[in-house]
Protein backbone atom coordinates (compact mmCIF):
# COMPACT_ATOMS: atom_id res chain seq x y z
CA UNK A 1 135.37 81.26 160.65
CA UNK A 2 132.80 83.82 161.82
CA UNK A 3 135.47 86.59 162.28
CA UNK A 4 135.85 86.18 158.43
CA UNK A 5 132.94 85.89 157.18
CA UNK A 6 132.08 89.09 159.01
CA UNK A 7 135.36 90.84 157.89
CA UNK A 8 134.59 90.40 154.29
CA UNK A 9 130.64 91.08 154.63
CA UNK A 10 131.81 93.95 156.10
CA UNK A 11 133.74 95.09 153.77
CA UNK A 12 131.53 94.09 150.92
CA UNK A 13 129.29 96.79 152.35
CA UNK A 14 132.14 99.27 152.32
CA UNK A 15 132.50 98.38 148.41
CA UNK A 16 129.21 98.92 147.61
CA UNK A 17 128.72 102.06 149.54
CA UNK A 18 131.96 103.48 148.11
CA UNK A 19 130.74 102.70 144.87
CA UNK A 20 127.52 104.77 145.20
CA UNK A 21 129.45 107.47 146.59
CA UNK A 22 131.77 108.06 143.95
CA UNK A 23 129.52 106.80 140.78
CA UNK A 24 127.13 110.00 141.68
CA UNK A 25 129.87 112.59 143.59
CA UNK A 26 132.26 112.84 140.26
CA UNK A 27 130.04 114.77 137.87
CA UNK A 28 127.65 116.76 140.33
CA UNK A 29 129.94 120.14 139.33
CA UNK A 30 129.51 119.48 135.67
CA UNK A 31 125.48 118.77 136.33
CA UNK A 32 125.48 122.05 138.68
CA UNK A 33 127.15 123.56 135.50
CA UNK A 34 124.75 122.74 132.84
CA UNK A 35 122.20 124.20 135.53
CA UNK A 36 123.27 127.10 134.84
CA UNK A 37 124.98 127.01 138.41
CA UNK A 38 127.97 129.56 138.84
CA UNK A 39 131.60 128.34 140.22
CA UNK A 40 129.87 129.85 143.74
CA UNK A 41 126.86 127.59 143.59
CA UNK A 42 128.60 124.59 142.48
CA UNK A 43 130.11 125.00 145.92
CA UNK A 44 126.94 125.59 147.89
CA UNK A 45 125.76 122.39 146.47
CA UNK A 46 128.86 120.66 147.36
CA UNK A 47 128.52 122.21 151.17
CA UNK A 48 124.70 121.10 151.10
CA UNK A 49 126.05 117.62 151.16
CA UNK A 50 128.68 117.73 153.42
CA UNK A 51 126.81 119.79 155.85
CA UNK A 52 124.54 117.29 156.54
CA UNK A 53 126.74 114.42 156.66
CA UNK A 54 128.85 116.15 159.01
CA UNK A 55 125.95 116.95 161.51
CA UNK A 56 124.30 113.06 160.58
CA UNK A 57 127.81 111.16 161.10
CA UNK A 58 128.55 113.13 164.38
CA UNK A 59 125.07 112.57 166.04
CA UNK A 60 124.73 108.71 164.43
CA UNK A 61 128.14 107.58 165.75
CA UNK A 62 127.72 108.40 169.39
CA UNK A 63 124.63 107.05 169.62
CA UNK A 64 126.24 103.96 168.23
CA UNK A 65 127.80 103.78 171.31
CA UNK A 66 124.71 103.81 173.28
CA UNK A 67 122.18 101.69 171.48
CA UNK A 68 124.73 99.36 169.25
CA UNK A 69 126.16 99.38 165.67
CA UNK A 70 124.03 96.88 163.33
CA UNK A 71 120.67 98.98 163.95
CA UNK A 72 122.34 102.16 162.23
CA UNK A 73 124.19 100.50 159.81
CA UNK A 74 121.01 98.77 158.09
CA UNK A 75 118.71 101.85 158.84
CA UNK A 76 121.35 104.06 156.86
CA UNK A 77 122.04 101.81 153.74
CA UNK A 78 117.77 101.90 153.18
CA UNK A 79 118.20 105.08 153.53
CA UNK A 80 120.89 105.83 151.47
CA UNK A 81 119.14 103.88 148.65
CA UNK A 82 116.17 106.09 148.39
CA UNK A 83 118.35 109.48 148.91
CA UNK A 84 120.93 108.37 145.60
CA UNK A 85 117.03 107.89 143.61
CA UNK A 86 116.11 111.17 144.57
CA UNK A 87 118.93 112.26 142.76
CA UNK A 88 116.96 111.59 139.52
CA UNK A 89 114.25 113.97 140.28
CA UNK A 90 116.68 116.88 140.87
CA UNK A 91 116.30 119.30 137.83
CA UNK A 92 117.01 122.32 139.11
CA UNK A 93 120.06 123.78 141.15
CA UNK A 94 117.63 124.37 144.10
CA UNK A 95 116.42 120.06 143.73
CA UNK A 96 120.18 119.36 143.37
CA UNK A 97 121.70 121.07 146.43
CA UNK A 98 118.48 119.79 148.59
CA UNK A 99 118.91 115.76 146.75
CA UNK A 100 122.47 115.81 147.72
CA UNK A 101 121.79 117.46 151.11
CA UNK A 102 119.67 113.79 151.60
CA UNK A 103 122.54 111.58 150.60
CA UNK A 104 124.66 113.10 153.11
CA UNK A 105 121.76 112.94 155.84
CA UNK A 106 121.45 108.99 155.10
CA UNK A 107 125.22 107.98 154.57
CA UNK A 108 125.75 109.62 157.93
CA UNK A 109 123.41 107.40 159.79
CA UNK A 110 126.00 104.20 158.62
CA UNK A 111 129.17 105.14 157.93
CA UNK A 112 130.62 105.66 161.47
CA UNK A 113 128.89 102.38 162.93
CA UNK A 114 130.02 100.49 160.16
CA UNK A 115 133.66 101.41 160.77
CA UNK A 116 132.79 100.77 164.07
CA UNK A 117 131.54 97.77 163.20
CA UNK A 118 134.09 96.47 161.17
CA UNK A 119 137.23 97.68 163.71
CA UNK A 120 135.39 95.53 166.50
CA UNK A 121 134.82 92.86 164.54
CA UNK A 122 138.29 92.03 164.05
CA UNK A 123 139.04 93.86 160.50
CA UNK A 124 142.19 94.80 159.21
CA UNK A 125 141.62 98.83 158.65
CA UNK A 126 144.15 99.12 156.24
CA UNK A 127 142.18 96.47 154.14
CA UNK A 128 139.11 97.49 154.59
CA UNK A 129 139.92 100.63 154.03
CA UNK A 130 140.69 99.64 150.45
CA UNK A 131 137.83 98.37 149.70
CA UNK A 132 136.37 101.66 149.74
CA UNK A 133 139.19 103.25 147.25
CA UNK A 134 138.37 99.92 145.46
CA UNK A 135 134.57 101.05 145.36
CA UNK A 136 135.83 104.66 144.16
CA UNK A 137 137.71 102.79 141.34
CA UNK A 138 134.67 101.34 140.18
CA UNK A 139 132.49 104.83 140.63
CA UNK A 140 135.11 106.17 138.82
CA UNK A 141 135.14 103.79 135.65
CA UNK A 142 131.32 103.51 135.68
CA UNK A 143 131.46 107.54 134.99
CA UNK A 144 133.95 107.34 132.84
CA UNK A 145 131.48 104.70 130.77
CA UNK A 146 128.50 105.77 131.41
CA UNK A 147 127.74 109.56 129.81
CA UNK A 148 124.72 109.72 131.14
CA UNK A 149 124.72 110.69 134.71
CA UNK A 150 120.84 109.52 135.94
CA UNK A 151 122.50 106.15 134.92
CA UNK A 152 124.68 107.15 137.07
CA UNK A 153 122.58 107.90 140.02
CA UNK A 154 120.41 105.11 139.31
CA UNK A 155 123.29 102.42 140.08
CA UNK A 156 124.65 104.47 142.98
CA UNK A 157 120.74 103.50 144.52
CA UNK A 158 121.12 99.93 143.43
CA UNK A 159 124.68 99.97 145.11
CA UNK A 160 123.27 100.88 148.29
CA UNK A 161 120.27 98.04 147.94
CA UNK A 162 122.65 95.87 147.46
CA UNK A 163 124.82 96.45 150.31
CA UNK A 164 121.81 96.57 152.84
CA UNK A 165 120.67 93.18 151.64
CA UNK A 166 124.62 92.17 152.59
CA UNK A 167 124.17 94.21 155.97
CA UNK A 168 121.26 91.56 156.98
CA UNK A 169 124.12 88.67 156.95
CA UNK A 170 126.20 90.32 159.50
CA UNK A 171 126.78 88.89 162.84
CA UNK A 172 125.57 89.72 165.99
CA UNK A 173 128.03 92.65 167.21
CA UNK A 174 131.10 90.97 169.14
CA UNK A 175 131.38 94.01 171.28
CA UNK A 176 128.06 93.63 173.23
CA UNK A 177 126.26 97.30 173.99
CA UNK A 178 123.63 97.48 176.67
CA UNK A 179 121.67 100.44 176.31
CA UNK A 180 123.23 103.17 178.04
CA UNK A 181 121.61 106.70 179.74
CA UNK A 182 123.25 110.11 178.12
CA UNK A 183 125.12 109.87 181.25
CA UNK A 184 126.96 107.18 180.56
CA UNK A 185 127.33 107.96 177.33
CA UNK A 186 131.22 109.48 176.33
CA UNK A 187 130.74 113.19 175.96
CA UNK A 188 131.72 114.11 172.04
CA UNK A 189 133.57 117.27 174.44
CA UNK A 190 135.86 114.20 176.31
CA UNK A 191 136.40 112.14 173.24
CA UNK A 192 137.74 114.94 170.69
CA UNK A 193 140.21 116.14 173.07
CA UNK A 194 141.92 112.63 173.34
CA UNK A 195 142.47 112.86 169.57
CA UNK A 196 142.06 116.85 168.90
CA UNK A 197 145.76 116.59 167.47
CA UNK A 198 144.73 114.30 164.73
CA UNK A 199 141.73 115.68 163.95
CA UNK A 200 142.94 119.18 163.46
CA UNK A 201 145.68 117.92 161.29
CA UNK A 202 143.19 115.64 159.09
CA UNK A 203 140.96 119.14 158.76
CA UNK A 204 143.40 121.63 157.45
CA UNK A 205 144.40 118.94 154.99
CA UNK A 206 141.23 117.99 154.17
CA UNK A 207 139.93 121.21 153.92
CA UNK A 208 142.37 122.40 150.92
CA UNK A 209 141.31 118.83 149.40
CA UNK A 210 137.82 119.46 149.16
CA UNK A 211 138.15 123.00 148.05
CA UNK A 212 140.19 121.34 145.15
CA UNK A 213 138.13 118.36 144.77
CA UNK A 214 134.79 120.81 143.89
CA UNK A 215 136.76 122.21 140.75
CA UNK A 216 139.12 119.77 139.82
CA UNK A 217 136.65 118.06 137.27
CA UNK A 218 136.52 121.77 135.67
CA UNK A 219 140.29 122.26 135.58
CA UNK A 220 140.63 119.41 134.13
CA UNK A 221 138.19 120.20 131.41
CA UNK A 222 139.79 123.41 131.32
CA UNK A 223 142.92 121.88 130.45
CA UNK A 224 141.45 120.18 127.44
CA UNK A 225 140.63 117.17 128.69
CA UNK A 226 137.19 114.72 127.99
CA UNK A 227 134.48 113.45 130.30
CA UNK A 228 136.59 109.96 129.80
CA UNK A 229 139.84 111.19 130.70
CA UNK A 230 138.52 112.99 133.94
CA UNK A 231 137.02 109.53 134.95
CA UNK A 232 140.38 108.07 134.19
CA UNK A 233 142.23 109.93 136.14
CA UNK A 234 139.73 109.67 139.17
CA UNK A 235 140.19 105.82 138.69
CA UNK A 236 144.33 105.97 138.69
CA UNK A 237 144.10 107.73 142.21
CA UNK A 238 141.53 105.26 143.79
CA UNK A 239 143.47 102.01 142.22
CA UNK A 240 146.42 103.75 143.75
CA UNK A 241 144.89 104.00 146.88
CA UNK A 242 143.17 100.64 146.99
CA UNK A 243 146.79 99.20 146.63
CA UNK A 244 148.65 101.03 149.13
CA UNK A 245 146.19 100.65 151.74
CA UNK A 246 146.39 97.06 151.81
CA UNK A 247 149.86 97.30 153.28
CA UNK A 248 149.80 100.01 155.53
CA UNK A 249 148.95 98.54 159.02
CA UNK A 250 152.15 97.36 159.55
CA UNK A 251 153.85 100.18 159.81
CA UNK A 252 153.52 103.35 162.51
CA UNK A 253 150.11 104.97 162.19
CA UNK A 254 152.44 107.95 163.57
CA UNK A 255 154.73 107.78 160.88
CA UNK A 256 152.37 107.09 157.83
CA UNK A 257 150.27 109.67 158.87
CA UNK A 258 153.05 112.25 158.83
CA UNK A 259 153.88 111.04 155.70
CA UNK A 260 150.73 111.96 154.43
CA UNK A 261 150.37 115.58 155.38
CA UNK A 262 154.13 115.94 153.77
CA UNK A 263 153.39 114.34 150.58
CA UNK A 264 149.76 116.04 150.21
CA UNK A 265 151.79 119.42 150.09
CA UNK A 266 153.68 118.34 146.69
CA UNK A 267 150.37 117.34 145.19
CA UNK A 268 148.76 120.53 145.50
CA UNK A 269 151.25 122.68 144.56
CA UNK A 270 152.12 120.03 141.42
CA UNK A 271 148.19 120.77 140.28
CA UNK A 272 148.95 124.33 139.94
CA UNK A 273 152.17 123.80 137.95
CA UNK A 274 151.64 121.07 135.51
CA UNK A 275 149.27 121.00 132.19
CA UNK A 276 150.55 117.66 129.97
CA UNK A 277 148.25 114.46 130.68
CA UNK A 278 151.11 112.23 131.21
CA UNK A 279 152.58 114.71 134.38
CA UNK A 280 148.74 114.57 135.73
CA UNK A 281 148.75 110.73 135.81
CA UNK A 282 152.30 110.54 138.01
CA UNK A 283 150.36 113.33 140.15
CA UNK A 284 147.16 110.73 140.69
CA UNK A 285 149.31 108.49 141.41
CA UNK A 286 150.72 110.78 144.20
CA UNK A 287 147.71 111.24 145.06
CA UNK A 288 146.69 107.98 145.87
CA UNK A 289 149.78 107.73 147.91
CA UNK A 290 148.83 110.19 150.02
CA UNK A 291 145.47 110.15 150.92
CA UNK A 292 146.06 106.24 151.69
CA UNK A 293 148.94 107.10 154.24
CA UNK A 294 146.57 110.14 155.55
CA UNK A 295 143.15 108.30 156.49
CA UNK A 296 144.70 105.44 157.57
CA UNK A 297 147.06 106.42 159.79
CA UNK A 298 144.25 108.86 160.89
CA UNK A 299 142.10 106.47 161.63
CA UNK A 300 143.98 103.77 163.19
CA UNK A 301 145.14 106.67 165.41
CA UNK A 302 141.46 107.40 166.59
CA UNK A 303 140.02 103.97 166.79
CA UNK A 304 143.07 103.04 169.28
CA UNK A 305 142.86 105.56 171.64
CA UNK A 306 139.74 104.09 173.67
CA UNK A 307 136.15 102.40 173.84
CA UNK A 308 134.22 104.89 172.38
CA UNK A 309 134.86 103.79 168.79
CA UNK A 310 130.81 104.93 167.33
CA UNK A 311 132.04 108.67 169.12
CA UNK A 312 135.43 108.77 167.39
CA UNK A 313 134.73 107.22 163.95
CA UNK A 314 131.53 110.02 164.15
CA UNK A 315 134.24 112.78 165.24
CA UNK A 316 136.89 111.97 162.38
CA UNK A 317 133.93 111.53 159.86
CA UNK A 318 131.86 114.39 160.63
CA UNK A 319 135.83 116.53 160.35
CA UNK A 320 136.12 115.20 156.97
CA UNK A 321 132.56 116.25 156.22
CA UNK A 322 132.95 119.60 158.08
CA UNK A 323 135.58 119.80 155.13
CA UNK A 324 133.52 118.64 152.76
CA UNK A 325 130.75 121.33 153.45
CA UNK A 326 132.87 124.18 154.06
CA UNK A 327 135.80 123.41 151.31
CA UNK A 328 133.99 123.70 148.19
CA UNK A 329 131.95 126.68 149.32
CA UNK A 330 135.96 127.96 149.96
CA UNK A 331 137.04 126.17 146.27
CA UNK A 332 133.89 128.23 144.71
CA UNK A 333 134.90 131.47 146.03
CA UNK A 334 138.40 131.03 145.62
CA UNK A 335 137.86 129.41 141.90
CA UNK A 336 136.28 132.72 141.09
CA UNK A 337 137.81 135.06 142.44
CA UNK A 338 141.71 134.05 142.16
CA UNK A 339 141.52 130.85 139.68
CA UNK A 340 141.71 127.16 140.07
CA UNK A 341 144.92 127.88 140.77
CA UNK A 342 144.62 129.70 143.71
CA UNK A 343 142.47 127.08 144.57
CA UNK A 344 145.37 124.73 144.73
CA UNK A 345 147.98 127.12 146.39
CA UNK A 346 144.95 127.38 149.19
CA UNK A 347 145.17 123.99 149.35
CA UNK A 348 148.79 123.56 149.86
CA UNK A 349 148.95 126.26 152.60
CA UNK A 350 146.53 124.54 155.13
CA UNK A 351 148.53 121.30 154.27
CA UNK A 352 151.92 123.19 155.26
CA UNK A 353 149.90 124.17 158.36
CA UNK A 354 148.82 120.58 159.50
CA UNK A 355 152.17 119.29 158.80
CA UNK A 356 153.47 122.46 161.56
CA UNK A 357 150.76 123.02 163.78
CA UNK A 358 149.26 120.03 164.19
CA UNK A 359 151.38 116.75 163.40
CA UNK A 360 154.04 117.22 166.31
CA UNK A 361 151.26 117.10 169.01
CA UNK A 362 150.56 114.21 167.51
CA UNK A 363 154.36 112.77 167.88
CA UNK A 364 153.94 113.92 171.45
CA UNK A 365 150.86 112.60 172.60
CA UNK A 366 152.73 109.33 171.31
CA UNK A 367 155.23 109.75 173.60
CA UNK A 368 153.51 110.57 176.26
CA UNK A 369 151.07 107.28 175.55
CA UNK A 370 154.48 105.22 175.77
């Protein structure tokens, strides 16, 4: 009975958090825009964020490890509720980039122990992964409601209340962590090259996606579509995702994984090629697909291969925000330079690499683990 009640608390959190993420992340190009920001700026502001939640995520998880989970996971959703209100008092480009340089700063102090967190406490990943797309659904509907985006902003900092009010309920970890020196403490060196494979794959993927993910508001726009219809569209590929997710731990993280990188390639390459509304929907829904076989197959891949579950949820977090700084700095270059189609081709190359370079050592090390 406690298992459950901390496998759903747990994954309320993950709603909430979700939510926050995506009700302010969607329209921070078209706000850098009516800044006066440039296709190039749009992407520092974008890097700004997922800078620091790279270097907050990797340093956060491991010392998880050391000093426990629930500490970091509280501290971080407080956190994460002032940095989403500082978004309001960003008027500026300069504000912006240093506003959403905070929210990545305080979402990486929780997000790897929570996953942590939730993985030791008995959760089904696959499902609790969903409740994060399920939390992007909502972010995603919210925007497309709301046309105001401090509204925005100012629910993203309730969200986060919210969910560290929820974080106070949670049990005691089951997984008990005495304090341990630096000594003892797994080496971020020893833990990425257990999993290097999959995290190399996950970053060429990933870092196409968020070169694509920085402009695709603006192609869309581009294309003729409304504020609503952008929202829409973000909302078909979280429902998507929230869906398949749910069903995905039965099968071989291997295999669903591989999946992934293989379907992600179609995607990008179908952005570059289709203009009609309807075509964009069946590509969201693609979308959904894949990104749901990709993170987690990636994950379940990561969390299995030892103790050190703070150090390799902080590892496969901090390469998604390594992405996420670099990629849109890469999608605002590219965008301006080649087109935000050449943004999309970029994308599907580095896909096409994972899937060649990277996914076979992962087959391997899979038979070599057997």
């Amino acid at each position: 009975m406690q298992q459950t009640n901390s496998v759903q608390l747990v994954s309320s959190v993950n709603f909430f958090m979700n939510f926050a993420i995506q009700g302010s992340l969607i329209y921070i190009p078209l706000l850098g825009a009516q800044m006066g920001a440039s296709d190039f700026q749009v992407g520092l502001i974008g890097a700004c964020y997922g800078g620091s939640y790279l270097l907050s995520s990797l340093y956060f998880g491991r010392q998880s490890d050391r000093l426990g989970r629930l500490g970091f996971v509280r501290i971080g959703l407080l956190l994460c509720a002032i940095a989403f209100a500082s978004q309001l008092l960003a008027g500026q480009i300069l504000t912006l980039g240093l506003a959403r340089a905070g929210v990545g700063l305080a979402l990486g102090v929780s997000t790897a122990a929570l996953v942590a967190y939730a993985f030791e406490s008995g959760a089904n990943m696959g499902r609790y992964s969903s409740y994060g797309s399920l939390g992007w659904i909502a972010g995603a509907l919210l925007a497309a409601y709301f046309n105001n985006i401090n509204y925005l902003f100012a629910v993203s900092s309730l969200c986060c209340a919210i969910a560290f009010f929820i974080s106070l309920r949670f049990p005691q970890e089951t997984v008990k962590k005495p304090k341990a020196s630096r000594a003892q403490t797994p080496s971020l060196k020893s833990v990425f090259k257990h999993g290097w494979p999959v995290y190399l794959a996950v970053f060429l993927r990933h870092l196409g996606a968020a070169a694509v993910w920085i402009i695709l508001p603006l192609y869309f726009i581009s294309l003729g579509l409304d504020r609503f219809w952008v929202g829409i569209l973000w909302g078909i590929n979280f429902a998507v995702q929230f869906i398949v997710m749910r069903h995905l731990e039965r099968f071989n993280p291997h295999s669903i994984f591989a999946f992934g990188q293989i379907l992600s390639i179609v995607v990008f390459i179908s952005y570059a090629l289709v203009h009609q509304l309807w075509l964009l929907i069946i590509i969201q829904i693609l979308l959904g697909v894949t990104w749901a076989c990709l993170y987690v197959g990636a994950l379940l891949l990561v969390l299995k291969t030892g103790e050190d579950k703070g150090t390799a949820s902080g590892i496969f977090q901090a390469t998604l925000n390594l992405c996420n700084a670099v990629g849109p700095f890469l999608g605002g270059v590219i965008a301006h330079g080649w087109g935000y189609n050449g943004v999309m081709i970029f994308a599907a190359a580095l896909g096409a690499a994972g899937l060649v370079i990277a996914v076979p050592k992962v087959q391997k090390q899979q038979a070599v683990h057997q």
